[in-house]
C-alpha atoms as a PDB file:
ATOM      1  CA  UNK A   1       0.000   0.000   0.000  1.00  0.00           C
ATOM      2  CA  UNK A   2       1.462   3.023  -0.905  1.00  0.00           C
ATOM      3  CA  UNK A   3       2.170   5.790   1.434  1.00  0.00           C
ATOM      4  CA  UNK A   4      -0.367   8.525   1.651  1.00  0.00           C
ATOM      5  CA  UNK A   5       0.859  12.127   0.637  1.00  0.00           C
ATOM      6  CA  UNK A   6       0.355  15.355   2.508  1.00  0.00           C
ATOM      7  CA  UNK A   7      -0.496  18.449   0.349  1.00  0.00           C
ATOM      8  CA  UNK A   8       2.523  20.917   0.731  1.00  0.00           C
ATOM      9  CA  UNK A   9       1.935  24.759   1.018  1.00  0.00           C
ATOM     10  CA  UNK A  10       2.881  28.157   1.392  1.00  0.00           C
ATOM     11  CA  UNK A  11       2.161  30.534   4.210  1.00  0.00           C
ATOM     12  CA  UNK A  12      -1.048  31.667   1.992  1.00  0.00           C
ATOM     13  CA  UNK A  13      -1.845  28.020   1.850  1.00  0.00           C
ATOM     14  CA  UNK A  14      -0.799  27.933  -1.806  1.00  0.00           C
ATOM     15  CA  UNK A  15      -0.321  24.601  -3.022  1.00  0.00           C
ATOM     16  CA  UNK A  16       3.477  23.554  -4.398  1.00  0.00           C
ATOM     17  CA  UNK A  17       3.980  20.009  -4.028  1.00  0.00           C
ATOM     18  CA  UNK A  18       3.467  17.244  -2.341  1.00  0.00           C
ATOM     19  CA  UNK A  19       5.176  14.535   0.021  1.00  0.00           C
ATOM     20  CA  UNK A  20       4.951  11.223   1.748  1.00  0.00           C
ATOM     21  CA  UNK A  21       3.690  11.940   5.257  1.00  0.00           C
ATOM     22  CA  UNK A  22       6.074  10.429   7.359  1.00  0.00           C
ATOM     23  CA  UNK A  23       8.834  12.410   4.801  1.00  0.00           C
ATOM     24  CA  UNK A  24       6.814  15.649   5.461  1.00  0.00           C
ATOM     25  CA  UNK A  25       6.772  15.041   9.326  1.00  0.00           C
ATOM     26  CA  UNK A  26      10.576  14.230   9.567  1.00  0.00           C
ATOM     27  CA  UNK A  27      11.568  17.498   7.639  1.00  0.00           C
ATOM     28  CA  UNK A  28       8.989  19.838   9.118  1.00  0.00           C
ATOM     29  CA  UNK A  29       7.907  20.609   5.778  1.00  0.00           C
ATOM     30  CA  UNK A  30       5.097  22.893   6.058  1.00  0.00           C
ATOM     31  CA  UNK A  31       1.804  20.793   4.833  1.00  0.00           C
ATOM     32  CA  UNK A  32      -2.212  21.071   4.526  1.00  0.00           C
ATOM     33  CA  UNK A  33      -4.219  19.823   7.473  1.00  0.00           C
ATOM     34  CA  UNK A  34      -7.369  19.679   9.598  1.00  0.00           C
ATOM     35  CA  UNK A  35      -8.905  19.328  12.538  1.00  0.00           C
ATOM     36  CA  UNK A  36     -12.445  18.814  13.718  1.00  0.00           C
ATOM     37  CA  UNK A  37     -14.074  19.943  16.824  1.00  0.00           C
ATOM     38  CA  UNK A  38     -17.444  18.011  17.525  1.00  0.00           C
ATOM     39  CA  UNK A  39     -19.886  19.507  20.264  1.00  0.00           C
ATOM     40  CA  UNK A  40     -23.034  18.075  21.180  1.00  0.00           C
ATOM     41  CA  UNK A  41     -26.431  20.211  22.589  1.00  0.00           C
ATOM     42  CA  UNK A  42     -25.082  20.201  25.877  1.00  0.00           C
ATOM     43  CA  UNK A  43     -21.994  22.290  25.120  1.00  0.00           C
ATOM     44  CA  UNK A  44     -19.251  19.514  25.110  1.00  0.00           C
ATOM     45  CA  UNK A  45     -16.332  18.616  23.088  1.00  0.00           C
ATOM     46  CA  UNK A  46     -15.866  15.368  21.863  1.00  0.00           C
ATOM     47  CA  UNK A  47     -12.382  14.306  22.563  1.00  0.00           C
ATOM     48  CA  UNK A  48     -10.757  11.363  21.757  1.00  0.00           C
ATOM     49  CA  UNK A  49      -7.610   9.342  22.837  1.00  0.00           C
ATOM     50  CA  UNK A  50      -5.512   8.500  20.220  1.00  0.00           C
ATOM     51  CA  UNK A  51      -4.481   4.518  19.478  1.00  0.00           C
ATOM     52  CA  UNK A  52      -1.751   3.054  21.304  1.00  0.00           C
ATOM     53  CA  UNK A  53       0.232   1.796  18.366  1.00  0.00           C
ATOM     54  CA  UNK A  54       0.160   5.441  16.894  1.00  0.00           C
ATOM     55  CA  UNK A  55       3.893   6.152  15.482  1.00  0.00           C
ATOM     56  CA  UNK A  56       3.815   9.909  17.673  1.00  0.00           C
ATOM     57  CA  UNK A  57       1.833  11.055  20.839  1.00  0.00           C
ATOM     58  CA  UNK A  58      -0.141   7.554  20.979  1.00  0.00           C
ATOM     59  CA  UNK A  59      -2.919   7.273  24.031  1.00  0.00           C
ATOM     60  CA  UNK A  60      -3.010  11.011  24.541  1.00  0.00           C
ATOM     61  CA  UNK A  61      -6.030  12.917  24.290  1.00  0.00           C
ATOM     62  CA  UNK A  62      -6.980  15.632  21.278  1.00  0.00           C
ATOM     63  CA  UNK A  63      -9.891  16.884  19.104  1.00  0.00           C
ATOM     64  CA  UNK A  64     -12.379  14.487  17.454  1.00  0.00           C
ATOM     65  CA  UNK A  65     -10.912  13.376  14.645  1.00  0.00           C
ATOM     66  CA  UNK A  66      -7.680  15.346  12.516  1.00  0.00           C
ATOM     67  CA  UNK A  67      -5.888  14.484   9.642  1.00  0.00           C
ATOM     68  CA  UNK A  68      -4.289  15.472   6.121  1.00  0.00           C
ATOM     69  CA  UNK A  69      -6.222  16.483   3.077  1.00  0.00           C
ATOM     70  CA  UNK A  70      -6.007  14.330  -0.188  1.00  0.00           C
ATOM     71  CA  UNK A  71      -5.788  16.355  -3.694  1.00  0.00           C
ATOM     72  CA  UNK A  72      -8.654  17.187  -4.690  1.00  0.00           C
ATOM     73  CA  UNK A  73     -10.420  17.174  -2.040  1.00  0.00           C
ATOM     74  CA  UNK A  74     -11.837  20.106  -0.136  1.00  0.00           C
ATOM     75  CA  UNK A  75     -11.512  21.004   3.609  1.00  0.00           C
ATOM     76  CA  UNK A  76     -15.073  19.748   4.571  1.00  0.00           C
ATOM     77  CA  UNK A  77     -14.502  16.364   2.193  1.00  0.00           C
ATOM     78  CA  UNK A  78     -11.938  16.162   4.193  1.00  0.00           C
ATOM     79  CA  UNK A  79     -12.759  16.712   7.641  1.00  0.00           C
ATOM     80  CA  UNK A  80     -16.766  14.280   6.683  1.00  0.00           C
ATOM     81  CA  UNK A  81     -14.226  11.189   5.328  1.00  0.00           C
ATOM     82  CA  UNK A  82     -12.087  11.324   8.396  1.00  0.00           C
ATOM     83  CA  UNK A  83     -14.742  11.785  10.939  1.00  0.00           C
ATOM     84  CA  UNK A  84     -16.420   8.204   9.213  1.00  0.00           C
ATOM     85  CA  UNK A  85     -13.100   6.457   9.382  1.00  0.00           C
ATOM     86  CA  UNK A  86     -11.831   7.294  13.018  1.00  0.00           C
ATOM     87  CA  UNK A  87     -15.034   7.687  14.741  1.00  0.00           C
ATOM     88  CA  UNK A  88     -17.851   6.262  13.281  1.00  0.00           C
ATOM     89  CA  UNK A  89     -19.966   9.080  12.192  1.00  0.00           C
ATOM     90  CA  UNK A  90     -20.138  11.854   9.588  1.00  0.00           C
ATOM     91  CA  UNK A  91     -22.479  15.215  10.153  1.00  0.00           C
ATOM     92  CA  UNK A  92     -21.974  18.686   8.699  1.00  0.00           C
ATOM     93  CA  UNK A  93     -19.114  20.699   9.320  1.00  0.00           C
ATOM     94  CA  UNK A  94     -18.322  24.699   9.570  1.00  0.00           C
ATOM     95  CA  UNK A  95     -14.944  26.218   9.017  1.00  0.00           C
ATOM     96  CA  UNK A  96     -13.712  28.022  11.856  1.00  0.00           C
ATOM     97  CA  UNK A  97     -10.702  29.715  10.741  1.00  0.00           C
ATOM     98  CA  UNK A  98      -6.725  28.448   9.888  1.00  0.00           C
ATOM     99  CA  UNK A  99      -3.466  29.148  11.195  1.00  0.00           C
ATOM    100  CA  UNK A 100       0.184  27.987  11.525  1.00  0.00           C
ATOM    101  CA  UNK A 101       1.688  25.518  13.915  1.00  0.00           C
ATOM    102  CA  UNK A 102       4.599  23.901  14.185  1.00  0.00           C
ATOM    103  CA  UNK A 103       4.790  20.831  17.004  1.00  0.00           C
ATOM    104  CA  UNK A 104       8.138  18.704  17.392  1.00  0.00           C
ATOM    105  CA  UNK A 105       7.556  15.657  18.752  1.00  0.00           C
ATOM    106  CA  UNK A 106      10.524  13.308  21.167  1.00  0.00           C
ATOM    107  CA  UNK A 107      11.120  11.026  18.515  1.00  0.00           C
ATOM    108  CA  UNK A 108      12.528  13.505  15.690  1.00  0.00           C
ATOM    109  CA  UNK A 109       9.436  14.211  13.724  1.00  0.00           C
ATOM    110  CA  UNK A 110       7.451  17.637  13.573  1.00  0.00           C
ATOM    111  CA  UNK A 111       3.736  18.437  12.665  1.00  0.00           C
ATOM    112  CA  UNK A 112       4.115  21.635  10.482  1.00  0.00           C
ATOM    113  CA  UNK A 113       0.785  22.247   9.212  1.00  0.00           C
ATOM    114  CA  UNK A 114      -1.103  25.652   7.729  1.00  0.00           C
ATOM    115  CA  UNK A 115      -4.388  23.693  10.007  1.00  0.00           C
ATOM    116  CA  UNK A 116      -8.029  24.495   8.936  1.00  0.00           C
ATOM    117  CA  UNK A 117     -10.294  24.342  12.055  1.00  0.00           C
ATOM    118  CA  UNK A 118     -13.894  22.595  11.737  1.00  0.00           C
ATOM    119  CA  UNK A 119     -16.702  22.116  13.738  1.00  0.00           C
ATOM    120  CA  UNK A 120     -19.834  20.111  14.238  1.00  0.00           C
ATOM    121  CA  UNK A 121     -22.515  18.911  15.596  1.00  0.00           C
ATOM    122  CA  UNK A 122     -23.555  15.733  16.993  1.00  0.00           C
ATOM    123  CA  UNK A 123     -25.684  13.639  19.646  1.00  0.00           C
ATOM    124  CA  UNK A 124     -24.855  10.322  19.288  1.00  0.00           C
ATOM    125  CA  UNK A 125     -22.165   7.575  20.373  1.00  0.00           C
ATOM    126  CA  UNK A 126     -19.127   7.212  17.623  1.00  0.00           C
ATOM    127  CA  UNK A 127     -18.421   3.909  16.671  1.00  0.00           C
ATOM    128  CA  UNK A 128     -14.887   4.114  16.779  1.00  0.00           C
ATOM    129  CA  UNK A 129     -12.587   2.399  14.864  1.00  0.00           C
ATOM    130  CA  UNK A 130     -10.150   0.704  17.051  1.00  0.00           C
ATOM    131  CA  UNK A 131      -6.996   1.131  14.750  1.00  0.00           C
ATOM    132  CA  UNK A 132      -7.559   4.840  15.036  1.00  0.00           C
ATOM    133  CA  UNK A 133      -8.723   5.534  18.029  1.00  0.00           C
ATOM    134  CA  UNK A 134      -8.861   3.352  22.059  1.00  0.00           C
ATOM    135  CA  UNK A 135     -11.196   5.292  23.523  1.00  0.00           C
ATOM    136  CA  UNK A 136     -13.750   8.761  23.711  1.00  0.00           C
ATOM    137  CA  UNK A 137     -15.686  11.217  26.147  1.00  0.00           C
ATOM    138  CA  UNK A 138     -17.342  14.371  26.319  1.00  0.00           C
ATOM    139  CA  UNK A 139     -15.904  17.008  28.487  1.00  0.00           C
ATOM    140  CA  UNK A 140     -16.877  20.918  28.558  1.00  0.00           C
ATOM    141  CA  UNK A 141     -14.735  23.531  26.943  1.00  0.00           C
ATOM    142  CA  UNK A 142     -13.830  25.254  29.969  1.00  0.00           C
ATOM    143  CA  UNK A 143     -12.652  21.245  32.006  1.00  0.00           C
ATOM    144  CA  UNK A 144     -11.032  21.203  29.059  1.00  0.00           C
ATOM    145  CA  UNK A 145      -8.919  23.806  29.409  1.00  0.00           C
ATOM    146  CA  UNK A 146      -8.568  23.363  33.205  1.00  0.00           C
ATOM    147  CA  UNK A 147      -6.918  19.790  32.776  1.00  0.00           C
ATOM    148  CA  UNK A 148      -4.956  20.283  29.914  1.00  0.00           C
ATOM    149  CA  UNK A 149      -3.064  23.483  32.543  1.00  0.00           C
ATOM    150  CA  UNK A 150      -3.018  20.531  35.195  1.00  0.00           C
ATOM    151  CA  UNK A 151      -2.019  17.422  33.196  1.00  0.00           C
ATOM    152  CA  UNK A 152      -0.907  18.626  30.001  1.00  0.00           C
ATOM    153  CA  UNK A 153       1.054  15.200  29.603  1.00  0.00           C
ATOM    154  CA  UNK A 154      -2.151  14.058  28.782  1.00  0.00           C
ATOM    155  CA  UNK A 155      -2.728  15.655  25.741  1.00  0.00           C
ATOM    156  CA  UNK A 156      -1.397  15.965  22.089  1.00  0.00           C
ATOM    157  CA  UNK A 157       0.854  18.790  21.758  1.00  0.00           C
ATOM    158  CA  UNK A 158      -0.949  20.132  18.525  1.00  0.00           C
ATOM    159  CA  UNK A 159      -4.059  20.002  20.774  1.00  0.00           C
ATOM    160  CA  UNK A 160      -3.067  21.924  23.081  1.00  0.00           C
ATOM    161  CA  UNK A 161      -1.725  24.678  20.456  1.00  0.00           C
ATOM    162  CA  UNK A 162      -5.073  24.460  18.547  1.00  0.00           C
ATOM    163  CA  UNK A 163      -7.748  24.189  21.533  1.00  0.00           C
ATOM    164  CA  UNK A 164      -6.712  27.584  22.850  1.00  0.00           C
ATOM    165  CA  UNK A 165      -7.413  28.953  19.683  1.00  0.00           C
ATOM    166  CA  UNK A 166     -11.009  26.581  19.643  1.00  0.00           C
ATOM    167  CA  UNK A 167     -11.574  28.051  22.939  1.00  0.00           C
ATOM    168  CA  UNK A 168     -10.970  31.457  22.203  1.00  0.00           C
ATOM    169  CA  UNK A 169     -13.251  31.188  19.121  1.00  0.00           C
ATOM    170  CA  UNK A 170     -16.384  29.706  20.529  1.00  0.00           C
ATOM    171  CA  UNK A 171     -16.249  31.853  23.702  1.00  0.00           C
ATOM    172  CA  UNK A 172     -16.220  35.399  21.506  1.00  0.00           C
ATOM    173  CA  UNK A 173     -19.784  37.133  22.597  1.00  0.00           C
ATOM    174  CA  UNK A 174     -21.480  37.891  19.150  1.00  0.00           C
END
């Protein structure tokens, strides 16, 4: 099976190549991404804790569902096909804005993605896919935030960069 390939891109999210993952990750190349934030009526995040065979950051907690976008394929595409294959579920999703991150990781790779924020909306239970993911909960925004400043060895280190920004954005007063 071939190795999929991230979308490379300038700061203006420009694309000018592309490049195996793992290839992208080890040279910090800067690459196409996104994440998806799911919330349910209540007000709470779906989080989910990564699998333990994961090559970087595995068991650790982060966002519903994140990934890479294939050519072609749109930011929403995207965000829906990933959603089905790590958690069970698909339902519609909203861009929320984009920025810049760059994570390095203890084992010599480095997430450098231009990463396009999503969220959605959903009820139900995910039927997660065990090669993906070991495990899922709902927790409020603001418990969120409170345990990632008291155990933020718990946590992906991209999550941490990007739920600040979440947080910031679904707390603005409109």
């Amino acid at each position: 099976m071939k190795e999929e390939e991230v979308i490379l891109v300038d700061p203006d999210n420009n694309p000018i190549g592309t490049m195996p993952k793992m290839e992208a990750h080890e040279k910090a190349v800067l690459h196409r991404a996104f994440s998806v934030f799911v919330m349910n009526d209540r007000g709470e995040t779906m989080l989910q804790q990564r699998a333990a065979h994961k090559y970087h950051s595995p068991l650790l907690w982060t966002n519903t569902c994140c990934s890479h976008q294939r050519v072609g394929e749109s930011n929403i595409e995207a965000g829906k096909r990933r959603l089905q294959e790590e958690m069970g579920f698909v339902t519609e999703l909203k861009e929320l804005f984009s920025f810049i991150y760059k994570a390095p990781f203890d084992n010599g790779l480095t997430e450098h993605e231009l990463d396009h924020v999503m969220m959605g909306r959903y009820d139900g239970e995910p039927q997660i896919n065990p090669n993906e993911v070991a495990d899922w909960k709902w927790m409020k925004p603001e418990a969120v935030r409170s345990d990632i400043e008291r155990n933020p060895d718990r946590y992906t280190e991209w999550f941490k960069i990007i739920f600040e920004k979440f947080y910031s954005h679904i707390s603005q007063k409109p």
